[in-house]
Structure formats: structure tokens, C-alpha cells
C-alpha atoms as a PDB file:
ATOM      1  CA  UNK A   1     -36.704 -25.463-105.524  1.00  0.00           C
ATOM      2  CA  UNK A   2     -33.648 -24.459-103.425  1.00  0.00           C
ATOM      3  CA  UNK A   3     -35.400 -21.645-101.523  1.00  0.00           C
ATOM      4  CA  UNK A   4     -38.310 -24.218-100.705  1.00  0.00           C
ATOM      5  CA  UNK A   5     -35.652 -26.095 -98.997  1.00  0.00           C
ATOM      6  CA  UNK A   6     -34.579 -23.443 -96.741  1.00  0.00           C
ATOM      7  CA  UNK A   7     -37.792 -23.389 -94.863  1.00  0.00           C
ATOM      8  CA  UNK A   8     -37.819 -26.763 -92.953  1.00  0.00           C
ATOM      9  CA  UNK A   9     -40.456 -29.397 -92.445  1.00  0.00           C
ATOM     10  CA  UNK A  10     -42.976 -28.587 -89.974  1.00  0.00           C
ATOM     11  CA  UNK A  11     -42.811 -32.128 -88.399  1.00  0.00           C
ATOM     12  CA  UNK A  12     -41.513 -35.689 -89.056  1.00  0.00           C
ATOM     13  CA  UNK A  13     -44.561 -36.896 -90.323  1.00  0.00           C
ATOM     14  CA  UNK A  14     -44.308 -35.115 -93.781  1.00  0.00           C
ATOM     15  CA  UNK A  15     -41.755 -36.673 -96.539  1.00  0.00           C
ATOM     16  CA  UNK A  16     -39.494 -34.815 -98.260  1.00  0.00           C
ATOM     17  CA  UNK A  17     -41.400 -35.403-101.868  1.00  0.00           C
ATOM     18  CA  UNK A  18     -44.256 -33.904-100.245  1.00  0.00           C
ATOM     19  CA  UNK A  19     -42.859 -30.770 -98.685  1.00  0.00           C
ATOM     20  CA  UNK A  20     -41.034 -30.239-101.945  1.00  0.00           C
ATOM     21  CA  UNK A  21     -44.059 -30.107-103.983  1.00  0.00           C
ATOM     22  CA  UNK A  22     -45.622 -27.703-101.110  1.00  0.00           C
ATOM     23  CA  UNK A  23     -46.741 -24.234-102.764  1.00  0.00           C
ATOM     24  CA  UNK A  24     -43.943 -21.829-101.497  1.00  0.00           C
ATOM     25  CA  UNK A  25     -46.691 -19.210-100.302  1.00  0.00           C
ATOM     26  CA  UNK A  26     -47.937 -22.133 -98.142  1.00  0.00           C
ATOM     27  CA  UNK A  27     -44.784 -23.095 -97.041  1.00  0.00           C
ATOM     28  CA  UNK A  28     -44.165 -19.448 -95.708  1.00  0.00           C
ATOM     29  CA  UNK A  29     -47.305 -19.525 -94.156  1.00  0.00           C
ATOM     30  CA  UNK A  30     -46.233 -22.516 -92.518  1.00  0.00           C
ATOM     31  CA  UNK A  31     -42.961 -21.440 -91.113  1.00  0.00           C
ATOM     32  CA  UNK A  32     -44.461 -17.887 -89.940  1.00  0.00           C
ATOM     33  CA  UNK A  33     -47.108 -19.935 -87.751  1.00  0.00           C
ATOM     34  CA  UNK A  34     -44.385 -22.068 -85.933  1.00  0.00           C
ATOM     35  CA  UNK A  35     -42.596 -18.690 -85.572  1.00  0.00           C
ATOM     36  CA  UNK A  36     -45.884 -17.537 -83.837  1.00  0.00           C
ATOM     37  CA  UNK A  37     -46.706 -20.383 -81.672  1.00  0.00           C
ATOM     38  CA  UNK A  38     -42.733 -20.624 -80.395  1.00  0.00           C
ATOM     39  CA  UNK A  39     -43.330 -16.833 -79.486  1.00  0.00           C
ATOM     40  CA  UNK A  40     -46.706 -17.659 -77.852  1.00  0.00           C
ATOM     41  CA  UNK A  41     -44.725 -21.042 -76.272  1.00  0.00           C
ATOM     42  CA  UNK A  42     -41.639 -18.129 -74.714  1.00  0.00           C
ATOM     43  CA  UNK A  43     -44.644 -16.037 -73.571  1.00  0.00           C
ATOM     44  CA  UNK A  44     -46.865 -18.400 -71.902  1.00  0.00           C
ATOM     45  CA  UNK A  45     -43.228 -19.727 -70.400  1.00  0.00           C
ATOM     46  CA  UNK A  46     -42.653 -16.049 -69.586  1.00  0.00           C
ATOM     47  CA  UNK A  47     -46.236 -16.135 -67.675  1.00  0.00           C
ATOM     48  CA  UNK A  48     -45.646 -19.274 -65.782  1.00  0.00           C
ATOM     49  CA  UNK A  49     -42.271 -17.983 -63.740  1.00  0.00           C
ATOM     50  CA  UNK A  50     -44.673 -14.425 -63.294  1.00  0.00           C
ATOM     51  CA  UNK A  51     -47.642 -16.342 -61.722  1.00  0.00           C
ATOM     52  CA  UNK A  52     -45.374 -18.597 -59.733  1.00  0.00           C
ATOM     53  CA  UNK A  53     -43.352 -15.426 -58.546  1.00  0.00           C
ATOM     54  CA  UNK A  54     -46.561 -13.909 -57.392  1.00  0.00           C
ATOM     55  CA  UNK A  55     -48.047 -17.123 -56.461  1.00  0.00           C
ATOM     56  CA  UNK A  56     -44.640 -17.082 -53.508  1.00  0.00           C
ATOM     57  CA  UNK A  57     -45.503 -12.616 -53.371  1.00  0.00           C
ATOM     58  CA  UNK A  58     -48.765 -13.547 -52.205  1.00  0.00           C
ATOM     59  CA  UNK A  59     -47.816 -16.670 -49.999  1.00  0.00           C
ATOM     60  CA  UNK A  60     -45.903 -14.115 -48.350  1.00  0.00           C
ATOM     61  CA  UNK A  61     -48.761 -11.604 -47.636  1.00  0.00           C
ATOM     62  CA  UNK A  62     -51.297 -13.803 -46.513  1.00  0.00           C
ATOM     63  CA  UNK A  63     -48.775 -15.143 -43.720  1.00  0.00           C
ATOM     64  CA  UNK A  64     -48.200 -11.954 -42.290  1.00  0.00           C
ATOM     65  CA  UNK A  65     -51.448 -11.466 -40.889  1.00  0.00           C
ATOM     66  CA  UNK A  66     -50.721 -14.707 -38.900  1.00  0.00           C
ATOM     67  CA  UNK A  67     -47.217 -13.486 -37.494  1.00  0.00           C
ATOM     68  CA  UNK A  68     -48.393 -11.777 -33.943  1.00  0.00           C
ATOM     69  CA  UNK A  69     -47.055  -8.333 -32.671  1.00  0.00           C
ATOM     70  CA  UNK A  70     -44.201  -8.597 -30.373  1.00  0.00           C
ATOM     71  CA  UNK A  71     -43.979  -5.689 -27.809  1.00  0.00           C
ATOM     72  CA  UNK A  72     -41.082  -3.951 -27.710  1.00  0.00           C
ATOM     73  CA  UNK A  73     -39.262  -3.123 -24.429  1.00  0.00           C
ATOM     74  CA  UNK A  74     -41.042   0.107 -23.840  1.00  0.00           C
ATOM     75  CA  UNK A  75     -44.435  -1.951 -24.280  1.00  0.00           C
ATOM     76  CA  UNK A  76     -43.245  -4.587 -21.664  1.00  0.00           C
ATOM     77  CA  UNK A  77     -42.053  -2.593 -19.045  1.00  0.00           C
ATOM     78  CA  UNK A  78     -45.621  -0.071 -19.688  1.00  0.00           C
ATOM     79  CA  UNK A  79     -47.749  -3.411 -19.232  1.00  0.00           C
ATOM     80  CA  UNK A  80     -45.823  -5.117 -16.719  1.00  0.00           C
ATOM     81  CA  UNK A  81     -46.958  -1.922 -14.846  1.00  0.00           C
ATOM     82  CA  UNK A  82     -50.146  -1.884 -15.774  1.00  0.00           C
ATOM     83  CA  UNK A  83     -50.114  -5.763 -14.936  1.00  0.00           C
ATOM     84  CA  UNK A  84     -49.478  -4.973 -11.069  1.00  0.00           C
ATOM     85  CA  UNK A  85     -51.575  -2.664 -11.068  1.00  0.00           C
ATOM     86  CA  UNK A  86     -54.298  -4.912 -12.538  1.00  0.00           C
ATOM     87  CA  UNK A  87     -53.341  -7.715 -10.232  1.00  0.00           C
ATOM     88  CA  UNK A  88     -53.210  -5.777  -7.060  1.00  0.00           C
ATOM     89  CA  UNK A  89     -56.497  -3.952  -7.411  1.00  0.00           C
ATOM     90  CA  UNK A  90     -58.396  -7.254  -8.588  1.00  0.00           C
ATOM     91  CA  UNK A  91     -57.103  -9.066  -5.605  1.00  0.00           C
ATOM     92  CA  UNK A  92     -59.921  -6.742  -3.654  1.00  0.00           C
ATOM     93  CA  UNK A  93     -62.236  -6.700  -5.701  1.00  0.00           C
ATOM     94  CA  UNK A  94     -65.525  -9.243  -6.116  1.00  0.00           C
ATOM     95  CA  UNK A  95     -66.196  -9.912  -9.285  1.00  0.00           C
ATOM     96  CA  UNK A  96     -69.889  -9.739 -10.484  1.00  0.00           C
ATOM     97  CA  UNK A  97     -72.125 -10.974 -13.316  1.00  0.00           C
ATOM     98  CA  UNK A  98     -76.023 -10.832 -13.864  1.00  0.00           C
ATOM     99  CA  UNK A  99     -78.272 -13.649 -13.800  1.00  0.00           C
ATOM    100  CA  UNK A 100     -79.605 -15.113 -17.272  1.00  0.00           C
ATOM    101  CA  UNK A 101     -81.464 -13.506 -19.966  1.00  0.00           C
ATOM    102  CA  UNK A 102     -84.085 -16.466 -19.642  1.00  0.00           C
ATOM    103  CA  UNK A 103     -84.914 -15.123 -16.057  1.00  0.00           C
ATOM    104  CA  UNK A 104     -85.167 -11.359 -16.839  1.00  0.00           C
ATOM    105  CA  UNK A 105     -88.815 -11.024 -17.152  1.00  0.00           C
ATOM    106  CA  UNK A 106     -89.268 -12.799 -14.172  1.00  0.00           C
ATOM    107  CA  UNK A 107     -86.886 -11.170 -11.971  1.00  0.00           C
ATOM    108  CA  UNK A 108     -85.682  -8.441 -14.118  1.00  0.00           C
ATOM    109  CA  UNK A 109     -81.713  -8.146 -13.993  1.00  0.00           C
ATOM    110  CA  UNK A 110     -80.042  -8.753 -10.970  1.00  0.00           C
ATOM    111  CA  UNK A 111     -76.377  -8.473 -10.351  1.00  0.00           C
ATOM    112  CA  UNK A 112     -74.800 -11.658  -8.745  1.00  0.00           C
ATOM    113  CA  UNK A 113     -71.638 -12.488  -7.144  1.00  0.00           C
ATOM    114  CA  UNK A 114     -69.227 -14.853  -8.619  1.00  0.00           C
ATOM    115  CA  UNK A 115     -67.687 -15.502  -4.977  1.00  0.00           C
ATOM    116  CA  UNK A 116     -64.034 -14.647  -6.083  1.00  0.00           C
ATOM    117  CA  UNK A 117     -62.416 -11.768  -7.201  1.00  0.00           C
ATOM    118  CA  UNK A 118     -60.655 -10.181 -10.432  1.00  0.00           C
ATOM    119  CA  UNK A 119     -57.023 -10.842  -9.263  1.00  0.00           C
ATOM    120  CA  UNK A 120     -56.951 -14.094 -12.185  1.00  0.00           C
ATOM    121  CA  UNK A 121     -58.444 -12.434 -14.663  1.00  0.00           C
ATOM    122  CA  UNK A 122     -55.833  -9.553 -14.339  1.00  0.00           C
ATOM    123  CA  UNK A 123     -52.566 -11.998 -14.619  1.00  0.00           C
ATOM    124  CA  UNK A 124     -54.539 -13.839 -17.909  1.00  0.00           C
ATOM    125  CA  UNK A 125     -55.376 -10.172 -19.615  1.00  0.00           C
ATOM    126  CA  UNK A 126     -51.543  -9.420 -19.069  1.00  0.00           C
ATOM    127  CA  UNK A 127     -50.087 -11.908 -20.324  1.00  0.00           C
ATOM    128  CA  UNK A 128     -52.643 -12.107 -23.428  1.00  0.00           C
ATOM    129  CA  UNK A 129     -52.196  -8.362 -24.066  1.00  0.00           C
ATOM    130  CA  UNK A 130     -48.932  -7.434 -22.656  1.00  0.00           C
ATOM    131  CA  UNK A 131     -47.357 -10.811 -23.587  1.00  0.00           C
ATOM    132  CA  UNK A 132     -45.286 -13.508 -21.976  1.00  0.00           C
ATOM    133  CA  UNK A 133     -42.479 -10.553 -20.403  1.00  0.00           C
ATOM    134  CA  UNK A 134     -44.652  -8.186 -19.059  1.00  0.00           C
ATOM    135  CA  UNK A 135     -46.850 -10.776 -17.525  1.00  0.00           C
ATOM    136  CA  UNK A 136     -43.860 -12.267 -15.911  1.00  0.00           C
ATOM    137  CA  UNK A 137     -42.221  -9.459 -14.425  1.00  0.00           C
ATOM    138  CA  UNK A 138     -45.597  -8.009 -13.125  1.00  0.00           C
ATOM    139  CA  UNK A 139     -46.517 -11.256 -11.030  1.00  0.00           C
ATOM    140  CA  UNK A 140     -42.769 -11.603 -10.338  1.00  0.00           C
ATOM    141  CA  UNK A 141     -43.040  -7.719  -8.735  1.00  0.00           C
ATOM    142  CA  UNK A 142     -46.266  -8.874  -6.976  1.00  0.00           C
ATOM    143  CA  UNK A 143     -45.318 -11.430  -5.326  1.00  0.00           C
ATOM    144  CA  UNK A 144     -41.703  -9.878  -4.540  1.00  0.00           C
ATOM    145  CA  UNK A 145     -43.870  -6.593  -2.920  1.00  0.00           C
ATOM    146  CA  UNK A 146     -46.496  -9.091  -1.145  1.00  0.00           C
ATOM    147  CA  UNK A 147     -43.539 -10.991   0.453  1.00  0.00           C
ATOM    148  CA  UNK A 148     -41.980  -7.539   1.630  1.00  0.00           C
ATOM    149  CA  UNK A 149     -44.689  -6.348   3.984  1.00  0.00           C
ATOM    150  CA  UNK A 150     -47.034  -4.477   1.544  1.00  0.00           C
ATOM    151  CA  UNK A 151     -50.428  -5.437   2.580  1.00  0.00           C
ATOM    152  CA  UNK A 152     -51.073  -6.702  -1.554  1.00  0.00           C
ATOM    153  CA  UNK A 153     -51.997 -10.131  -1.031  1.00  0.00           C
ATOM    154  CA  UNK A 154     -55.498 -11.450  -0.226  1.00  0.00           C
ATOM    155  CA  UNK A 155     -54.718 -11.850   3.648  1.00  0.00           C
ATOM    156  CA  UNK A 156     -52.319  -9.119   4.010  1.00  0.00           C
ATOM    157  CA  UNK A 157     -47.982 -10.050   3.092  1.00  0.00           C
ATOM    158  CA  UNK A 158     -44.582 -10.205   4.715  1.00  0.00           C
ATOM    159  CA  UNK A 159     -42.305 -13.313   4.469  1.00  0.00           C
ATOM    160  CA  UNK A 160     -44.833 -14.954   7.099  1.00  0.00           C
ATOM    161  CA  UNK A 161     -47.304 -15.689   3.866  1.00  0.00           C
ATOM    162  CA  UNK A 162     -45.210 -18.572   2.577  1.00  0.00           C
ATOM    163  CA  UNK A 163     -46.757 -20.682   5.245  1.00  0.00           C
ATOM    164  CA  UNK A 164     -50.059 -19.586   3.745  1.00  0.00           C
ATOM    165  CA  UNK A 165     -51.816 -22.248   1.994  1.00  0.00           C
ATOM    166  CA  UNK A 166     -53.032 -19.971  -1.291  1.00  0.00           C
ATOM    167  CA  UNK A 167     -49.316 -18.808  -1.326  1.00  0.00           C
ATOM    168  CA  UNK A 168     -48.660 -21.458  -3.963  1.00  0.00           C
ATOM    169  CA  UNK A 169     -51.145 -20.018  -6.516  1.00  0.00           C
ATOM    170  CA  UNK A 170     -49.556 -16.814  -6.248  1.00  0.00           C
ATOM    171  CA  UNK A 171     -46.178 -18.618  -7.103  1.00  0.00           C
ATOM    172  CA  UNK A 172     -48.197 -20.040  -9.597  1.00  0.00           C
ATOM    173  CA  UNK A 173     -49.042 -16.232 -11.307  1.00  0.00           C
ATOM    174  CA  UNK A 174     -45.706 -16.231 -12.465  1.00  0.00           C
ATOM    175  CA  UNK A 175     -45.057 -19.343 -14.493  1.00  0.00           C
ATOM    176  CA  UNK A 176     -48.859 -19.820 -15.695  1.00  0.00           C
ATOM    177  CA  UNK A 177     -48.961 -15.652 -16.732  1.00  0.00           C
ATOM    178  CA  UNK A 178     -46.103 -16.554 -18.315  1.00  0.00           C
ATOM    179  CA  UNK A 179     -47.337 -19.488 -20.063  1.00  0.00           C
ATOM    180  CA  UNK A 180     -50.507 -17.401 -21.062  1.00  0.00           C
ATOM    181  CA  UNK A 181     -48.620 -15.020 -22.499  1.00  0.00           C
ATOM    182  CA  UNK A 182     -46.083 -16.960 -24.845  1.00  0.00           C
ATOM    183  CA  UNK A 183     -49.545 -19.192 -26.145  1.00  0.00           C
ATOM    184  CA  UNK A 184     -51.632 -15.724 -26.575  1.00  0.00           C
ATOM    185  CA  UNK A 185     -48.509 -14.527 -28.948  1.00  0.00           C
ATOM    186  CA  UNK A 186     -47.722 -17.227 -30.914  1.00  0.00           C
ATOM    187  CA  UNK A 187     -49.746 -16.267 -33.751  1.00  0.00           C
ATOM    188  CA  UNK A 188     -52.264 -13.689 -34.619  1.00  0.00           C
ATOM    189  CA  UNK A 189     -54.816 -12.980 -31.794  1.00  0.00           C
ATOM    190  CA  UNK A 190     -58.133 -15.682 -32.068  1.00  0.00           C
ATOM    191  CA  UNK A 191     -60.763 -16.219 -30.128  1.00  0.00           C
ATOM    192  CA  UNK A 192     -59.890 -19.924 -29.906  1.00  0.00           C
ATOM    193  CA  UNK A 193     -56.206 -18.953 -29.196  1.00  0.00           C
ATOM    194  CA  UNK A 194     -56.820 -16.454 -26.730  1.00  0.00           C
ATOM    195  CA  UNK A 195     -58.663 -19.249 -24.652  1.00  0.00           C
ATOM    196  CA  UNK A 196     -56.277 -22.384 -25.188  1.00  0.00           C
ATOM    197  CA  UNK A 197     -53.989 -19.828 -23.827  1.00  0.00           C
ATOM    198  CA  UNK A 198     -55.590 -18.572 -20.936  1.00  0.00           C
ATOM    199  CA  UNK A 199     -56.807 -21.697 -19.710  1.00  0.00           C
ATOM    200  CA  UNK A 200     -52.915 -23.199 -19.754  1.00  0.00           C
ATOM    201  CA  UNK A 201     -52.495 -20.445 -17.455  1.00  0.00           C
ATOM    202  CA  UNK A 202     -55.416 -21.180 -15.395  1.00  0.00           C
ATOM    203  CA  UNK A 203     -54.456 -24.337 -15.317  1.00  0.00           C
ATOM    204  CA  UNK A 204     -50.523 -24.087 -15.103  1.00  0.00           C
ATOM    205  CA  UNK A 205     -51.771 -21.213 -11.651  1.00  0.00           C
ATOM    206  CA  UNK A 206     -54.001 -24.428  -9.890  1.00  0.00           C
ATOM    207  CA  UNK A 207     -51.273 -27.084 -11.049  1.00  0.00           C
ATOM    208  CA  UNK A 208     -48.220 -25.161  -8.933  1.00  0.00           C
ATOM    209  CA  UNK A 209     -51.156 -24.291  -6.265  1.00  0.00           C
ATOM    210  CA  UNK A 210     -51.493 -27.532  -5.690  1.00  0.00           C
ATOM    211  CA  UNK A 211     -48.410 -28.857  -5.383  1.00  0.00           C
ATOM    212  CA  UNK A 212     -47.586 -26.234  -3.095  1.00  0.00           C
ATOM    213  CA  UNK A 213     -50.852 -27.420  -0.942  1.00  0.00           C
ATOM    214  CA  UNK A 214     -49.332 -30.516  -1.151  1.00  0.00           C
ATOM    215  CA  UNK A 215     -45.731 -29.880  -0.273  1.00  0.00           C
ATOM    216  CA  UNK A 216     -47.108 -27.700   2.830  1.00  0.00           C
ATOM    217  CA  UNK A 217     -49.315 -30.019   3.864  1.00  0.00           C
ATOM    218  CA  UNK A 218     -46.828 -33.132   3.865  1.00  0.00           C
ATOM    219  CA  UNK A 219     -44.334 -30.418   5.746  1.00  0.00           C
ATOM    220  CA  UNK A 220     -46.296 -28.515   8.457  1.00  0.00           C
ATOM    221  CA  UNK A 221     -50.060 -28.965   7.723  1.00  0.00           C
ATOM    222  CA  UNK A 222     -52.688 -26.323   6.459  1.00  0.00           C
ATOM    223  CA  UNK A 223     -53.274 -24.474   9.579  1.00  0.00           C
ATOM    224  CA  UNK A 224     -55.620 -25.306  12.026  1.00  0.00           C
ATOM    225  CA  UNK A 225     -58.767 -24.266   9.724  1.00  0.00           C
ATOM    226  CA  UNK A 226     -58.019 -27.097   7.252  1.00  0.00           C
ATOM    227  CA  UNK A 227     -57.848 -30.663   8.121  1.00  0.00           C
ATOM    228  CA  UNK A 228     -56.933 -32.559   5.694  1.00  0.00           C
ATOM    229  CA  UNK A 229     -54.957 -32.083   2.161  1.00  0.00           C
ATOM    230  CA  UNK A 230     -58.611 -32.988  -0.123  1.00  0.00           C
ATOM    231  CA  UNK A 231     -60.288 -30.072   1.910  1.00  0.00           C
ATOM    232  CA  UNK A 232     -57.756 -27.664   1.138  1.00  0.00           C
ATOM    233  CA  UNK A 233     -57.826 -28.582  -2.463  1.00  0.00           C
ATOM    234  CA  UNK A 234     -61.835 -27.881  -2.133  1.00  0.00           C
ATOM    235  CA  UNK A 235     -61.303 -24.352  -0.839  1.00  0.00           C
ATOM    236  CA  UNK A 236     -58.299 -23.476  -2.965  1.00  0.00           C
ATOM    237  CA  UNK A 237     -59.570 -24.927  -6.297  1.00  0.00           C
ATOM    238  CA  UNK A 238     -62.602 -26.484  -6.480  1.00  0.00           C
ATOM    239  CA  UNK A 239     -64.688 -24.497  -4.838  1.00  0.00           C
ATOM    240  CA  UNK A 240     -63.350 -20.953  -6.835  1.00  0.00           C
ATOM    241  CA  UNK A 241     -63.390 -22.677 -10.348  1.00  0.00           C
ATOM    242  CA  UNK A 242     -66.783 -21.952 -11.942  1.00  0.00           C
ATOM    243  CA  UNK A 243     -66.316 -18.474 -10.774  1.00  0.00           C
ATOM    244  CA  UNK A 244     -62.783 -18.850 -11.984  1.00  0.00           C
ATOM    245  CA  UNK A 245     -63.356 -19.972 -15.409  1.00  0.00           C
ATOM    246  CA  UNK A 246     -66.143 -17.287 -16.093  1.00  0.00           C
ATOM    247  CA  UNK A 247     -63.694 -14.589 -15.745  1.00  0.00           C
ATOM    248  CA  UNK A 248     -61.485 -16.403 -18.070  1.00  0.00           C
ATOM    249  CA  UNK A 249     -63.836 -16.052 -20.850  1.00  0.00           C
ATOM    250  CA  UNK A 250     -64.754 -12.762 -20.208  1.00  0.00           C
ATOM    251  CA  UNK A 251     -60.592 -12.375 -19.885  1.00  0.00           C
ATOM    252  CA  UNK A 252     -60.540 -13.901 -23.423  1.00  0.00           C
ATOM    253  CA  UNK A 253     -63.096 -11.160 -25.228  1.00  0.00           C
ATOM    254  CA  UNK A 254     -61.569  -8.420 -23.585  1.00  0.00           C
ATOM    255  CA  UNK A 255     -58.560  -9.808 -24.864  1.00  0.00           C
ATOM    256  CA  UNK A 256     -59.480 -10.324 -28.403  1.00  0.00           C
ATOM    257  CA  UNK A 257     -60.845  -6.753 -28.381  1.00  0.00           C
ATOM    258  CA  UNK A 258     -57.795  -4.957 -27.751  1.00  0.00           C
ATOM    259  CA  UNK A 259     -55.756  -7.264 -29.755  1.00  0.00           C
ATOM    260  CA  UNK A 260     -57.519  -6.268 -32.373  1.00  0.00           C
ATOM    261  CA  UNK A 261     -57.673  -2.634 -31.707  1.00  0.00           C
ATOM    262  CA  UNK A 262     -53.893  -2.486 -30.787  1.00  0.00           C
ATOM    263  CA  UNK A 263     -52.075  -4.845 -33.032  1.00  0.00           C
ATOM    264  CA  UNK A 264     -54.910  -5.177 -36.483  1.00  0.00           C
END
């Protein structure tokens, strides 16, 4: 009887007469079985921390994808460069589309004017390509080598343009490339991002463009070509927009395109 004793009850619910009178080749059974199932108990424990620990491994993983590129120094200053360059070859030239597939067997494709040129659509691809530093500093250098007699601008340069009612828009290059750039880069590049972020800058550009309008035309007037403050808002903004806003989503593909080629 006293080495039944050393093996103790499997649970409250059995009395002491009873466990006493268990078979002691049942009773072994019965203590090798808890053994078991508090070894299976320490290994499923054991499993638990492991999933959760690669439950936090893969957390990590799948937020990486989200965390965008940041250029490096040697990136900014290459597309700050590339970001002039951009912006003063796109201030000459028109920019183009063709008319709609619903009218091709009519009329075949034809190419059409947009009535305003690439110069936009070269400070939003900066910024959503070279990011918020290059896109700064290459509008910042525009503007600085428009304003010191290099013929760059639309209607020529010196430090005359800043009486120039479109001058404003150009200030506006800096802050809304900026702008474009810091939204394109905040996470990984998306169509959807790419565009929220391009039409801030768009936006931010016709904001300071026409306060600027505004300012000048409170200060000095428009110039004898513009008559009153609404008309110069027409020419400056209205007027360019649709043309405007279809480079900005071509800006955004192109965009999303080399992102992915560059950064994926």
C-alpha cells in the first residue's frame, strides 16, 4: 500500500479509499499520462511564445514594403539636376495628347494640343521621383537663374519678372514641389498616393499664384493687358487647369513606373 501512496491523486474529485484500492498498474498508467499531457502543456506553451515571436518577425516584414526609399545626398543633388533640367526644357515645350479612342474610326488619331506646356509636370515628376530635396533645390535654382537674366522663364527673366503676373506660380514651384515631394515619400509609391501628392502640389503652385496675383494687383495692377484681378485669375488658373490636371495624371503613371522600377 505505501508505494500506491507515492503516486498522487489525479484530481480532487477522487477519495482517498478509492485511489487506495486503485490497481497499482493503473495507477502508473495514470501518473505517466499527467506526465505526458504536462509535457504536451510545456510544449504547446513552448509553441505559443514561437508563433507570437514570428507573429511580431512577420509584422516586421510586411511593414517594410510600406517604408519608402529615401534618396541619399548623391540622389538629391543628381535629381535636383535633372529637375532643372526638366523644368527648363518643359517651360518651351507644348504639351500634346490624342483625341479619344471613341473618335478613332471616324477621324483616325489625331494629335491635339493641351494649350500649356510640360514645365508642371516636370516640378510634380521631381518631387515624386527625386523627393521633397531635390525638388526644392531644383525650382529654388530655377527661379534663382530666371531672376538673373537667363532667358528660362516663359517670357524671358532678369529681376524685372517679379512684376510679372505668372511670377507667383513660379514662387509657387518651390513650396508646392516641395510639398509633392514629402506626400510622394511618405510611404511606399501608390497610384492613389502619387496623385494626393501631386495634386497638393498643383494646388499648393495655384494657391501662392494667386496670392501673388492678388498682392500685385492690390500693389501696382496686372499690366495694361489685364484689367481686373478675376481676369487674371482666368488666364493664370482657370483657363490652364484642364490642360493642367491632365499632365498631372500622366505625371502620376510616369511616376509610379519608375518608383517601381527604381525603389521595388
Amino acid at each position: 500500500m505505501s508505494n500506491l501512496r507515492q503516486f498522487p491523486k489525479p484530481n480532487a474529485d477522487i477519495t482517498d479509499f478509492e485511489w487506495e484500492r486503485t490497481p497499482w498498474s493503473v495507477q502508473i498508467l495514470i501518473n505517466r499520462l499527467q506526465e505526458l499531457l504536462q509535457q504536451k502543456q510545456r510544449n504547446l506553451e513552448s509553441l505559443k511564445l514561437e508563433n507570437q515571436w514570428l507573429r511580431e518577425q512577420l509584422d516586421l516584414q510586411l511593414d517594410k514594403p510600406s517604408q519608402s526609399h529615401t534618396p541619399s545626398p548623391p540622389e538629391v543633388i543628381l535629381w535636383a539636376t535633372i529637375g532643372l533640367l526638366l523644368t527648363i526644357g518643359g517651360t518651351f515645350v507644348q504639351a500634346h495628347t490624342i483625341n479619344g479612342p471613341w473618335d478613332w474610326h471616324k477621324q483616325g488619331i489625331q494629335i491635339q494640343t493641351l494649350e500649356v506646356s510640360y514645365q508642371i509636370g516636370a516640378v510634380l515628376l521631381t518631387g515624386c521621383v527625386g523627393g521633397k530635396n531635390a525638388a526644392f533645390l531644383s525650382q529654388l535654382a530655377y527661379v534663382i537663374l530666371g531672376l538673373t537674366w537667363l532667358p528660362i522663364f516663359e517670357r524671358g527673366g532678369g529681376w524685372n519678372y517679379v512684376t510679372e503676373p505668372g511670377f507667383g506660380y513660379l514662387l509657387g514651384f518651390i513650396t508646392g514641389a516641395w510639398l509633392c515631394g514629402f506626400l510622394a515619400f511618405k510611404t511606399k509609391a501608390r497610384l492613389q498616393t502619387l496623385a494626393l501628392s501631386c495634386l497638393a502640389g498643383f494646388g499648393t503652385i495655384h494657391l501662392i499664384g494667386i496670392a501673388y496675383l492678388t498682392i500685385l494687383y492690390s500693389w501696382n495692377g496686372l499690366g495694361d493687358k489685364i484689367n481686373s484681378l478675376i481676369e487674371g485669375i482666368t488666364i493664370y488658373s482657370i483657363y490652364p487647369l484642364p490642360g493642367q490636371l491632365a499632365i498631372v495624371c500622366a505625371v502620376t503613371l510616369v511616376a509610379f513606373v519608375m518608383r517601381k522600377l527604381m525603389f521595388s
